[in-house]
Protein backbone atom coordinates (compact mmCIF):
# COMPACT_ATOMS: atom_id res chain seq x y z
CA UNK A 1 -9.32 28.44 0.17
CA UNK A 2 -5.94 26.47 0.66
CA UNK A 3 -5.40 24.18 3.60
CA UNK A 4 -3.13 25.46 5.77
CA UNK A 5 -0.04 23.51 5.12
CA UNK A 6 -0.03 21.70 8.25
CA UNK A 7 -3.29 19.48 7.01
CA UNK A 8 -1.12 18.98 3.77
CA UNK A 9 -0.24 15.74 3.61
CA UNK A 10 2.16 16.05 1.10
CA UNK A 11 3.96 19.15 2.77
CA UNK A 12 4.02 16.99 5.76
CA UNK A 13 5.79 14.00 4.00
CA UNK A 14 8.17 16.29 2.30
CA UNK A 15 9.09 17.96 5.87
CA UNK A 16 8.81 14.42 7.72
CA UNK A 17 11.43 13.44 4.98
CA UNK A 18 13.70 16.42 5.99
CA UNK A 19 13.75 16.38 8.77
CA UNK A 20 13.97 12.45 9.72
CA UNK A 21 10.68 12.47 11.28
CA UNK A 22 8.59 9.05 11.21
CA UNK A 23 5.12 9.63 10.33
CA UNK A 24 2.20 7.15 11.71
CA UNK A 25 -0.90 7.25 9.86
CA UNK A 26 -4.01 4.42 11.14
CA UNK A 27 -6.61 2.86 8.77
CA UNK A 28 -10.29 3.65 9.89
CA UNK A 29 -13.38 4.73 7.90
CA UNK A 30 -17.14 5.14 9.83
CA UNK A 31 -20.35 6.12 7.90
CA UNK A 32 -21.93 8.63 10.26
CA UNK A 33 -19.74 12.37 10.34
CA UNK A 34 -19.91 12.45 13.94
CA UNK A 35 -19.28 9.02 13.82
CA UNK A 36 -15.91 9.25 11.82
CA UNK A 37 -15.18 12.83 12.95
CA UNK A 38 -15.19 11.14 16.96
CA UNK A 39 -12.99 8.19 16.10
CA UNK A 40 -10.50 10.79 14.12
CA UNK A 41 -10.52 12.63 17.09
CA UNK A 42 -9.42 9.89 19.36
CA UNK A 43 -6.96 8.35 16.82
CA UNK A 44 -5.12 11.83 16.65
CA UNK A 45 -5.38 12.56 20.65
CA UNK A 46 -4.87 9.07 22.22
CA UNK A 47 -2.85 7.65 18.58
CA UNK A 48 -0.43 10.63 18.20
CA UNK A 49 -1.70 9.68 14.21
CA UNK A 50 0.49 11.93 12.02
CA UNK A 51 -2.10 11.90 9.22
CA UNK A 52 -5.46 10.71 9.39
CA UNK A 53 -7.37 8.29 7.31
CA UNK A 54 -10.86 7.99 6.01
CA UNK A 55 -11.53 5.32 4.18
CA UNK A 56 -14.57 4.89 1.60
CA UNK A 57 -17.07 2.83 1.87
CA UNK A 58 -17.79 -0.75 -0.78
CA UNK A 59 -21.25 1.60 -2.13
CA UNK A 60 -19.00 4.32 -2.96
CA UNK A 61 -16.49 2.66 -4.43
CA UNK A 62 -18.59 0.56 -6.79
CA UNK A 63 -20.64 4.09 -7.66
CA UNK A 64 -24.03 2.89 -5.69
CA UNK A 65 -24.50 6.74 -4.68
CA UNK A 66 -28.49 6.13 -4.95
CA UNK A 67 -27.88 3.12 -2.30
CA UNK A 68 -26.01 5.34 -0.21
CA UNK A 69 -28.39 7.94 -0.24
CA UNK A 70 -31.59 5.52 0.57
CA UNK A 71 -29.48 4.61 3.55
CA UNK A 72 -28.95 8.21 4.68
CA UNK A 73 -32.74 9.03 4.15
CA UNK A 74 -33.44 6.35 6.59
CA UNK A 75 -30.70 6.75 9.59
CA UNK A 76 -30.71 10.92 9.11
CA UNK A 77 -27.50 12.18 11.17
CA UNK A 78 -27.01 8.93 12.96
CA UNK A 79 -24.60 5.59 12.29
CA UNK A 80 -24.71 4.47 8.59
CA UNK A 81 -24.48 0.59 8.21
CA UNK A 82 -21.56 1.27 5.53
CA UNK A 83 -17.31 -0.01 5.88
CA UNK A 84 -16.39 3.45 5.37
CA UNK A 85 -17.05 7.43 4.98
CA UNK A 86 -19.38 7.98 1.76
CA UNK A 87 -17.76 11.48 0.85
CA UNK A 88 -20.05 11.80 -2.45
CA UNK A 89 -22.89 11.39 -0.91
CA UNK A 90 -22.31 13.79 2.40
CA UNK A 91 -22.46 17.63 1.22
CA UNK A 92 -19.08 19.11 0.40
CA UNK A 93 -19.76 21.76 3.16
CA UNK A 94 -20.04 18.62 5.88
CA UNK A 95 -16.36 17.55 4.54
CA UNK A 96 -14.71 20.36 4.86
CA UNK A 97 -15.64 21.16 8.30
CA UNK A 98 -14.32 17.84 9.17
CA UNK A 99 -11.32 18.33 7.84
CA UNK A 100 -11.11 21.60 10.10
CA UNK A 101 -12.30 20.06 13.31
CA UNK A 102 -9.73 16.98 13.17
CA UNK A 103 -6.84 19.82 12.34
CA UNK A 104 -4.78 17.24 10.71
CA UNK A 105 -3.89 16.29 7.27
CA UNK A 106 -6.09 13.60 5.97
CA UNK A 107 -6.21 10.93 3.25
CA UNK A 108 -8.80 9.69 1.19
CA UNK A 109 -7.99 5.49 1.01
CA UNK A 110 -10.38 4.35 -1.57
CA UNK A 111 -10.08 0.67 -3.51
CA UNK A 112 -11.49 1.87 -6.63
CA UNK A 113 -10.92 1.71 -10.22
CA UNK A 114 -13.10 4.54 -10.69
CA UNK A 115 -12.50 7.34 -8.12
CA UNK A 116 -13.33 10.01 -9.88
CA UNK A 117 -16.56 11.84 -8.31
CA UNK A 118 -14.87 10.91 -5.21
CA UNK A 119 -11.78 12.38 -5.84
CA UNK A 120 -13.12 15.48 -7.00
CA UNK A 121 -15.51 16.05 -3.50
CA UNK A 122 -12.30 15.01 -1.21
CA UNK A 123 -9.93 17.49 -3.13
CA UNK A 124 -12.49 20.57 -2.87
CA UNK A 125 -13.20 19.30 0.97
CA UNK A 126 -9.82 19.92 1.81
CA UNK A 127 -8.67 16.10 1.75
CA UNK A 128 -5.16 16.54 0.41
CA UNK A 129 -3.84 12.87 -0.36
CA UNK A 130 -5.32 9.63 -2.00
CA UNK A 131 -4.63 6.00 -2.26
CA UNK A 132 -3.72 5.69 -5.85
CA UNK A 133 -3.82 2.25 -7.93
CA UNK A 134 -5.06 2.31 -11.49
CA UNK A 135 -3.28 -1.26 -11.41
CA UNK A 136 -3.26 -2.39 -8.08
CA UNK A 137 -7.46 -1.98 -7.38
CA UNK A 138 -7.51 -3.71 -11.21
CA UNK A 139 -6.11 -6.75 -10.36
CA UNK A 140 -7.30 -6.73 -6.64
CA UNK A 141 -10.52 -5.29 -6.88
CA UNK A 142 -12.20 -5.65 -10.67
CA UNK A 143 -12.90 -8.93 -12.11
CA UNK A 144 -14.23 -7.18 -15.45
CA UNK A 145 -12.54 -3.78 -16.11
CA UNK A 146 -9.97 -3.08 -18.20
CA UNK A 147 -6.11 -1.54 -17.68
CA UNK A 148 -6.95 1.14 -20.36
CA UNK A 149 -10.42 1.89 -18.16
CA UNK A 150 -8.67 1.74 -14.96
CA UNK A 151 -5.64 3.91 -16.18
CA UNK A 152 -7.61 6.75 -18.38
CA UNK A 153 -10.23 6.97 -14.44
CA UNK A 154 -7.00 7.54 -12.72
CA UNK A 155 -5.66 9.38 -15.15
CA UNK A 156 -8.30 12.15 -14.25
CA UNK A 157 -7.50 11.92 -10.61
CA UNK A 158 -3.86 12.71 -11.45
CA UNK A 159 -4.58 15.59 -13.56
CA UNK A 160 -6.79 16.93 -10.88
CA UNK A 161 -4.01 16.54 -8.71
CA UNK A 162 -1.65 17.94 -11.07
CA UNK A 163 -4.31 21.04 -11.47
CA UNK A 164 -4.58 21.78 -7.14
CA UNK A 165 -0.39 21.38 -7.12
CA UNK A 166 -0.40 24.26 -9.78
CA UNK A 167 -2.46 26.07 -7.69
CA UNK A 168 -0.54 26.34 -4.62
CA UNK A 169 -2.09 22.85 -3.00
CA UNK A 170 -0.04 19.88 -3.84
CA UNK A 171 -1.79 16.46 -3.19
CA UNK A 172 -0.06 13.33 -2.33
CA UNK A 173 -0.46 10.24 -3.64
CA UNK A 174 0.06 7.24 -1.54
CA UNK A 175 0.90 4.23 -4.31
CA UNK A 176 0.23 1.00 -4.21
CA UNK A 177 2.25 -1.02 -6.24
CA UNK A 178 1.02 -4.65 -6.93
CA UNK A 179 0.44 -6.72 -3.66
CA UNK A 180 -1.72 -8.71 -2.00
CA UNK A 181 -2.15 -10.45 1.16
CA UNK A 182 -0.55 -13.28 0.45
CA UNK A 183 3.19 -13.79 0.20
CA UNK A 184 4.17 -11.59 -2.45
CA UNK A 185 7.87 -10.81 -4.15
CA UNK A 186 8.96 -7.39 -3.78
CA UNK A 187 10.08 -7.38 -6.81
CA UNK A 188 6.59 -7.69 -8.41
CA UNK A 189 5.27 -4.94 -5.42
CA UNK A 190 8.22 -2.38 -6.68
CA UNK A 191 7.47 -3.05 -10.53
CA UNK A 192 3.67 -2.39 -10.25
CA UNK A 193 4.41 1.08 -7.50
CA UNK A 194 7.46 2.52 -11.04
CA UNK A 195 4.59 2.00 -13.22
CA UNK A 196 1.69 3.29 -10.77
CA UNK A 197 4.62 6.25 -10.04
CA UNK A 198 5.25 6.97 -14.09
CA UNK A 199 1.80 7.21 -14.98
CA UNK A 200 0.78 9.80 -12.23
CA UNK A 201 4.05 11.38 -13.05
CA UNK A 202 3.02 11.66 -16.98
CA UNK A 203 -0.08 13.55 -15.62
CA UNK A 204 2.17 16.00 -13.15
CA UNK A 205 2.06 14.41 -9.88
CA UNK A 206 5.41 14.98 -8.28
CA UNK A 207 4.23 13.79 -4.60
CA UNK A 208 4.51 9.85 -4.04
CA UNK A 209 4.61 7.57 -0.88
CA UNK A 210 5.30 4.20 -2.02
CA UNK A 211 4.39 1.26 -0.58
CA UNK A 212 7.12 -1.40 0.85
CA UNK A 213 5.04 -4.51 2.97
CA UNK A 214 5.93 -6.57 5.74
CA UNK A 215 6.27 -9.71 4.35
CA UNK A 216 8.00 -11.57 7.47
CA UNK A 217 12.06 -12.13 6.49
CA UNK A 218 13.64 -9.54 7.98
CA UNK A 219 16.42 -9.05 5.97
CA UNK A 220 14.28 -9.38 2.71
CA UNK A 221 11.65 -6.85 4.45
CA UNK A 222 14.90 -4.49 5.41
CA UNK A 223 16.35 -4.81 1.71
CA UNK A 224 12.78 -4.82 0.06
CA UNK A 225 11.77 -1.07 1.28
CA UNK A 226 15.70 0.22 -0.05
CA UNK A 227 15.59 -1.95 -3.27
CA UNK A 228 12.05 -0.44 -4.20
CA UNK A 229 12.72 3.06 -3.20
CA UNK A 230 15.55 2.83 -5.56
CA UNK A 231 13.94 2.03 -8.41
CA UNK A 232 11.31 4.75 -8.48
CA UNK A 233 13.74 7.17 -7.97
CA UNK A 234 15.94 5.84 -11.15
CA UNK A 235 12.73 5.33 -13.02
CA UNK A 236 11.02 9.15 -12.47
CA UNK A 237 14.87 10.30 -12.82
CA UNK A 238 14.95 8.44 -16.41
CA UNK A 239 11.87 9.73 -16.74
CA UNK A 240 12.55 13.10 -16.98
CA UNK A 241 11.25 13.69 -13.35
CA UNK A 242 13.69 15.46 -11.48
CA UNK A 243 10.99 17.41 -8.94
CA UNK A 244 9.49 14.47 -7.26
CA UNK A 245 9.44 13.85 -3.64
CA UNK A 246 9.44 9.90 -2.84
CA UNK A 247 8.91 8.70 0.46
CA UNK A 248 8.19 5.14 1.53
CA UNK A 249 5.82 3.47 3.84
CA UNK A 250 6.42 0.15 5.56
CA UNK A 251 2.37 -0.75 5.65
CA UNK A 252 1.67 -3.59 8.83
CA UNK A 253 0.46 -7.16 7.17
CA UNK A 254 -2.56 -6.73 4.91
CA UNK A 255 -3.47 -10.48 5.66
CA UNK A 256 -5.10 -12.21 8.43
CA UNK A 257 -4.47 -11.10 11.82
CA UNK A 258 -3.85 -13.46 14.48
CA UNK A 259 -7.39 -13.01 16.62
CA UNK A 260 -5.18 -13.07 19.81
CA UNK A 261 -4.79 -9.49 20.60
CA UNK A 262 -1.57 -9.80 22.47
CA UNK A 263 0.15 -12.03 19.64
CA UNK A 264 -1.74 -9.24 17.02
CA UNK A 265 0.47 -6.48 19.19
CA UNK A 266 3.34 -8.61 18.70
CA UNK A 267 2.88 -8.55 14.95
CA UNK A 268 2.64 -4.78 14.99
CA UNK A 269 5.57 -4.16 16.67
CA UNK A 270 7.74 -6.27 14.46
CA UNK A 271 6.51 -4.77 11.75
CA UNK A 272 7.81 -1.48 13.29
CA UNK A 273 11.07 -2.77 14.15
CA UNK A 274 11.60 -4.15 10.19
CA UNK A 275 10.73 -0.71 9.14
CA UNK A 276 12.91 1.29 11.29
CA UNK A 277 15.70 -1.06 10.56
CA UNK A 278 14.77 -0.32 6.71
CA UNK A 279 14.88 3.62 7.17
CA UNK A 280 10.99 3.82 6.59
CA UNK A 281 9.50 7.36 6.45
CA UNK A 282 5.96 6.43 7.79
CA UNK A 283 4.03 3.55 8.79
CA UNK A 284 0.37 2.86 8.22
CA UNK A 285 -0.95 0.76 10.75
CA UNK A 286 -3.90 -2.28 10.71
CA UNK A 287 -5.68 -2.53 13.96
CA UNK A 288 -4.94 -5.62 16.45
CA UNK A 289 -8.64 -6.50 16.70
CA UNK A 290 -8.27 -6.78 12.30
CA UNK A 291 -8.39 -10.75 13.25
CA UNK A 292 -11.94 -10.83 15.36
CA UNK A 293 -14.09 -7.89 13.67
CA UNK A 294 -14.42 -4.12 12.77
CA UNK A 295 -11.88 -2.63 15.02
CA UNK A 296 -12.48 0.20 17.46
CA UNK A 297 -10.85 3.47 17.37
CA UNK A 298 -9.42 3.09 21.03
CA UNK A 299 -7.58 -0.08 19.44
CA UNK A 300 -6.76 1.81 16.12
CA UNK A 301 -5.00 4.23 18.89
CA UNK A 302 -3.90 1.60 21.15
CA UNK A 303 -1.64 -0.30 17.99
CA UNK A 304 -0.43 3.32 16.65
CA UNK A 305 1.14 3.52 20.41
CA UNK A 306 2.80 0.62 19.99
CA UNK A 307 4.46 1.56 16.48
CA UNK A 308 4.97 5.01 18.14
CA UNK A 309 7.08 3.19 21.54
CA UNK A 310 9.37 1.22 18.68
CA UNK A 311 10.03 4.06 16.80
CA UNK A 312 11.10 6.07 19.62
CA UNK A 313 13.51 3.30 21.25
CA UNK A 314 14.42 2.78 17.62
CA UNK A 315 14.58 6.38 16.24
CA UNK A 316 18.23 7.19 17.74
CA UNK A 317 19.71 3.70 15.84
CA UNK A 318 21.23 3.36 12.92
CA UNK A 319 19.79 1.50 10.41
CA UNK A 320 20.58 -2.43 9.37
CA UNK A 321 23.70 -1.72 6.94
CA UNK A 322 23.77 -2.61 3.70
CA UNK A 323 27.25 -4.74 5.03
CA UNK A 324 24.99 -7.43 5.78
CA UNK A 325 25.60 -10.36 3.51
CA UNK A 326 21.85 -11.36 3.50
CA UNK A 327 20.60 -7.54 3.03
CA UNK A 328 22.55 -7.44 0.11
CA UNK A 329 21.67 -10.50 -1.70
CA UNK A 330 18.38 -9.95 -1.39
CA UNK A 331 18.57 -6.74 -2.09
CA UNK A 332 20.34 -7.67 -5.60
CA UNK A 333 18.01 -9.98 -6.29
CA UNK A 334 15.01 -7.97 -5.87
CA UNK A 335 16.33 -4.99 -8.09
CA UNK A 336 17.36 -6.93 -11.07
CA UNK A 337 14.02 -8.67 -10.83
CA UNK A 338 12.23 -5.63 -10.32
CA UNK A 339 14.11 -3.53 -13.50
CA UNK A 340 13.68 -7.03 -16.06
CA UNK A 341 10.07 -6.45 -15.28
CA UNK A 342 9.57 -2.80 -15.67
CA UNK A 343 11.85 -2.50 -18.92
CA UNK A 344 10.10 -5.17 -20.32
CA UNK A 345 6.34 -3.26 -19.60
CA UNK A 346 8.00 0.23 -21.16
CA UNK A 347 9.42 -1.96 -24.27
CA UNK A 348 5.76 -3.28 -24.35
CA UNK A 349 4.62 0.30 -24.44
CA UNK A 350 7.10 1.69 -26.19
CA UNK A 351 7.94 4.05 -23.51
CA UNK A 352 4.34 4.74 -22.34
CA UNK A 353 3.94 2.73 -18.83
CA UNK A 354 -0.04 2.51 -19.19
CA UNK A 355 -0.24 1.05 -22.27
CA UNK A 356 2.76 -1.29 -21.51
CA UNK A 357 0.87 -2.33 -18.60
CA UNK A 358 -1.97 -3.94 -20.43
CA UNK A 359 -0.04 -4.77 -23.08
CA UNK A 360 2.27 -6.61 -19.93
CA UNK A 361 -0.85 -7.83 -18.18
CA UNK A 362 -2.16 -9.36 -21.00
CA UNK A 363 0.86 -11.37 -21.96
CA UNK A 364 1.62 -12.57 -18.58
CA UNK A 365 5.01 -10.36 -18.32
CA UNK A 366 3.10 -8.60 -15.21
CA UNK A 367 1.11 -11.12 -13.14
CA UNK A 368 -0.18 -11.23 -9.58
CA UNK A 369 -1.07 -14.92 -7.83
CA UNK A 370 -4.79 -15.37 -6.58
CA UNK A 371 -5.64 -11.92 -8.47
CA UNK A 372 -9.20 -10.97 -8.47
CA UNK A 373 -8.89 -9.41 -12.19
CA UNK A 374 -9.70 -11.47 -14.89
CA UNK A 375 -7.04 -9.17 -16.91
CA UNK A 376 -4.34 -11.27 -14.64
CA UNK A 377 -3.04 -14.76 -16.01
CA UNK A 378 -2.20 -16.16 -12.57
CA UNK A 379 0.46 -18.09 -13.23
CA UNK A 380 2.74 -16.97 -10.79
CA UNK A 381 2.50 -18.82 -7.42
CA UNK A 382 4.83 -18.22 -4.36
CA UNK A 383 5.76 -19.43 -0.98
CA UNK A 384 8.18 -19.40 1.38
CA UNK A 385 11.55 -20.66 1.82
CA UNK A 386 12.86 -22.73 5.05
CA UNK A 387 14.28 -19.12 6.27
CA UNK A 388 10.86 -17.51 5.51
CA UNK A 389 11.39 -15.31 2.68
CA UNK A 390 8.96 -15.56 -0.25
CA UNK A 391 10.33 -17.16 -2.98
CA UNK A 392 8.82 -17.83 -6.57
CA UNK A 393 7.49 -21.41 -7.17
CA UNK A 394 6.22 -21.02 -10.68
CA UNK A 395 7.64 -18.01 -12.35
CA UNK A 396 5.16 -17.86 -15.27
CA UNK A 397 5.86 -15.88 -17.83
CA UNK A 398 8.02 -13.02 -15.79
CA UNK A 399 10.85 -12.36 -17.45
CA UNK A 400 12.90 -12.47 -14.60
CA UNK A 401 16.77 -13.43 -15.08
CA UNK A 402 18.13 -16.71 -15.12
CA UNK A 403 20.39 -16.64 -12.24
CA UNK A 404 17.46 -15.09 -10.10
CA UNK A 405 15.53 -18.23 -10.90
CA UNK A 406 18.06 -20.62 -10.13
CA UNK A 407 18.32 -18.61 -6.73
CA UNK A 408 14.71 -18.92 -6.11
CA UNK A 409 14.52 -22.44 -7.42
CA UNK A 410 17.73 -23.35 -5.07
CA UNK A 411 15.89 -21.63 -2.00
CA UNK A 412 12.82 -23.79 -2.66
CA UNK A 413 14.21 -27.14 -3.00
CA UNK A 414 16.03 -26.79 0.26
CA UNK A 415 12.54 -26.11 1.87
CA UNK A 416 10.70 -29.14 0.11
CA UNK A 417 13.27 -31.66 0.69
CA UNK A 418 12.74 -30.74 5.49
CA UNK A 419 8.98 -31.21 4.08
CA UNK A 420 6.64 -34.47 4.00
CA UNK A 421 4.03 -31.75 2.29
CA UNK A 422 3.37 -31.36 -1.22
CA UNK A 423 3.87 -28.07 -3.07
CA UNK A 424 0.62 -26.89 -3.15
CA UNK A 425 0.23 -27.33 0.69
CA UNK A 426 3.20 -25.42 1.22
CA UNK A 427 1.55 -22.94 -1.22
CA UNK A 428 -1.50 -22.83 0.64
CA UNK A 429 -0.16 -23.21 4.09
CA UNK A 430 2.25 -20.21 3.86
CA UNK A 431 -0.57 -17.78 2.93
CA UNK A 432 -1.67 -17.92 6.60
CA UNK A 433 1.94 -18.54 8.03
CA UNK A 434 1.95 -14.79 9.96
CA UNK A 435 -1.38 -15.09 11.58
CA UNK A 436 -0.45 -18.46 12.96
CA UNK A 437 3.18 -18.06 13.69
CA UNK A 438 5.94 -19.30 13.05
CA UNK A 439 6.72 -18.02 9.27
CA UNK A 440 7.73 -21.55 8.97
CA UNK A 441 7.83 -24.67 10.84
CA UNK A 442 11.02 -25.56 12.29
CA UNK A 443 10.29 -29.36 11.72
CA UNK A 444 7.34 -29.99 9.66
């Protein structure tokens, strides 16, 4: 039977899109099905969550179903000691009632390169969306698999997608792009979420909310989210893809979280305030207890408050024009970054964006820095520049344009030369520059 299209998460994006709407969706994941189903029910009730999350746990993601299921022999209907909800291994029947009690459309976030099994359960259960990264959970995830293994798992997942849309029940895909949490160009975010968005496409996905992070700079965070949005919309549209509904999420930082919970609020709400100014369509919220443990659901709720106070006073606003000097430079800079990488991964493929991938991956012409994959050169490195935007120290072997390298290369010399520190402790330094605050010292 269909979901009603109110636990749809793609219908809901679509309308949310429509109608100007901001969406608010939490990150949480608990072993035990009361467990979960009680902190969905607060995060819905005392969040106002628009859609709700359950994340899988590190067994189920690595395919340890027989560890899971020693684990639910021993603790029966109690807590699980697991990071997340192991939907293979709880009865399909179990699932879907969930997804009926909570009355609200959920997504399945899962860091896997083989989602499969898992997939399949959360589609039948009524689960209507999934995190989706046959590139992003390689490089961040794997150290041994392969693009072509990563891409032909997902590639299942998108023609079971594909199959439920046919059906009457679309399912979203939320994409991932290439990121970390470190300081990361948008450029190289927005290449990895066109090819992510092509190869789902290729398969008959037509429902996508794309990832665009926080990375601190406001007007590179503002012109980031419009620059990237851009892009997959020109790509599916050259493509062939005409149908597709894109909608973009400005995701809080994935990185360490200051463990002071009133500076960790202060983070949150910035991060609302960059994506309003950007003309986000959702956010998808950390917790502000990510920087001393597991969070609780009453602070899950507690920071998806927050977000929901800033859109409000926000919501009536216009957004930061594209007028602004700064919004626009970075803005040019990011897309002709972001196109010289993705035309160089479909020449690589000869049109197909899979196979350009690895082809890319392998040659260095997609990289990530401090990837887990061993498919990743990483030869990239990044940090910021004396204004706080994330610049490109070593390029690699991007191909990005020569007058985007002398920007970044111009931006990065003005930083060193305020600096007694060496490169490499700038480097390392930035990486934790939003947990401690400021992005970057005024005199260091």
């Amino acid at each position: 039977m269909a979901e009603p299209a109110h636990r749809r998460v793609a219908q809901v994006r679509a309308e949310a899109r429509r109608s100007g709407r901001v969406l608010l969706e939490p990150l949480a994941g608990f072993g035990g099905v009361k467990q979960h189903t009680d902190a969905l029910t607060v995060l819905r009730d005392k969040g106002t969550a628009d859609i709700l999350p359950t994340q899988v746990d590190s067994q189920t993601r690595n395919l340890k179903f027989d560890e899971v299921a020693t684990m639910l022999a021993e603790h029966g209907d109690g807590p699980l000691p697991l990071n997340g909800y192991p939907i293979v291994n709880h009865p399909l029947t179990v699932t879907r009632d969930l997804v009926s009690t909570v009355d609200r459309p959920i997504e399945l976030r899962i860091g896997s390169t083989d989602p499969r099994l898992a997939a399949e359960m959360a589609f039948a259960a009524g689960i209507s969306s999934i995190t989706a990264g046959p590139l992003y959970y390689l490089v961040h995830y794997s150290s041994a698999v392969t693009v072509e293994q990563s891409v032909a798992n997902w590639g299942y997942v998108f023609s079971l997608a594909s199959w439920y849309a046919r059906q009457g029940a679309p399912v979203g895909l939320q994409v991932h792009g290439l990121g970390n949490s470190t300081p990361f160009p948008a450029s190289l975010l927005g290449a990895g979420a066109v090819l992510e968005c092509l190869i789902a496409a290729a398969r008959g996905c037509r429902h996508f909310a794309v990832d665009s992070r926080l990375m601190g700079n406001l007007r590179q965070d503002v012109a980031s989210l419009r620059a990237i949005r851009d892009a997959v919309e020109h790509y599916l549209a050259q493509a062939g893809v005409d149908d597709a509904v894109v909608t973009m999420v400005r995701k809080t930082w994935a990185g360490r979280y200051p463990a002071d919970e009133a500076r960790a609020f202060g983070l949150i709400s910035y991060t609302a305030v960059s994506g309003m100014l950007s003309g986000a369509d959702e956010f998808i919220s950390n917790s502000v207890q990510e920087g001393v443990g597991i969070p609780d659901p009453e602070a899950n709720a507690a920071s998806l408050r927050a977000i929901r106070h800033v859109v409000d006073l926000l919501g009536p606003q216009p957004e930061l024009t594209r007028e602004d000097e700064g919004v626009e430079r970075e803005y040019a800079l990011i897309t002709a970054e972001l196109h010289a990488i993705v035309d160089a991964v479909l020449d690589l493929g000869e049109g197909n964006p899979g196979r350009g991938s690895a082809r890319a991956l392998e040659l260095g012409v997609l990289d990530v820095p401090f990837a887990a994959s061993r498919t990743c050169r990483g030869e990239v490195v990044t940090a910021r520049d004396s204004e706080g935007a994330v610049r490109f120290v070593d390029f690699g072997r991007l191909p990005i344009p020569d007058w985007c390298r002398k920007f970044h290369s111009d931006a990065m010399e003005r930083r060193l030369a305020r600096t007694a520190k060496s490169v490499y402790d700038v480097v390392v330094s930035d990486i934790f520059s939003i947990s401690n605050g400021p992005l970057v010292e005024v005199a260091e």
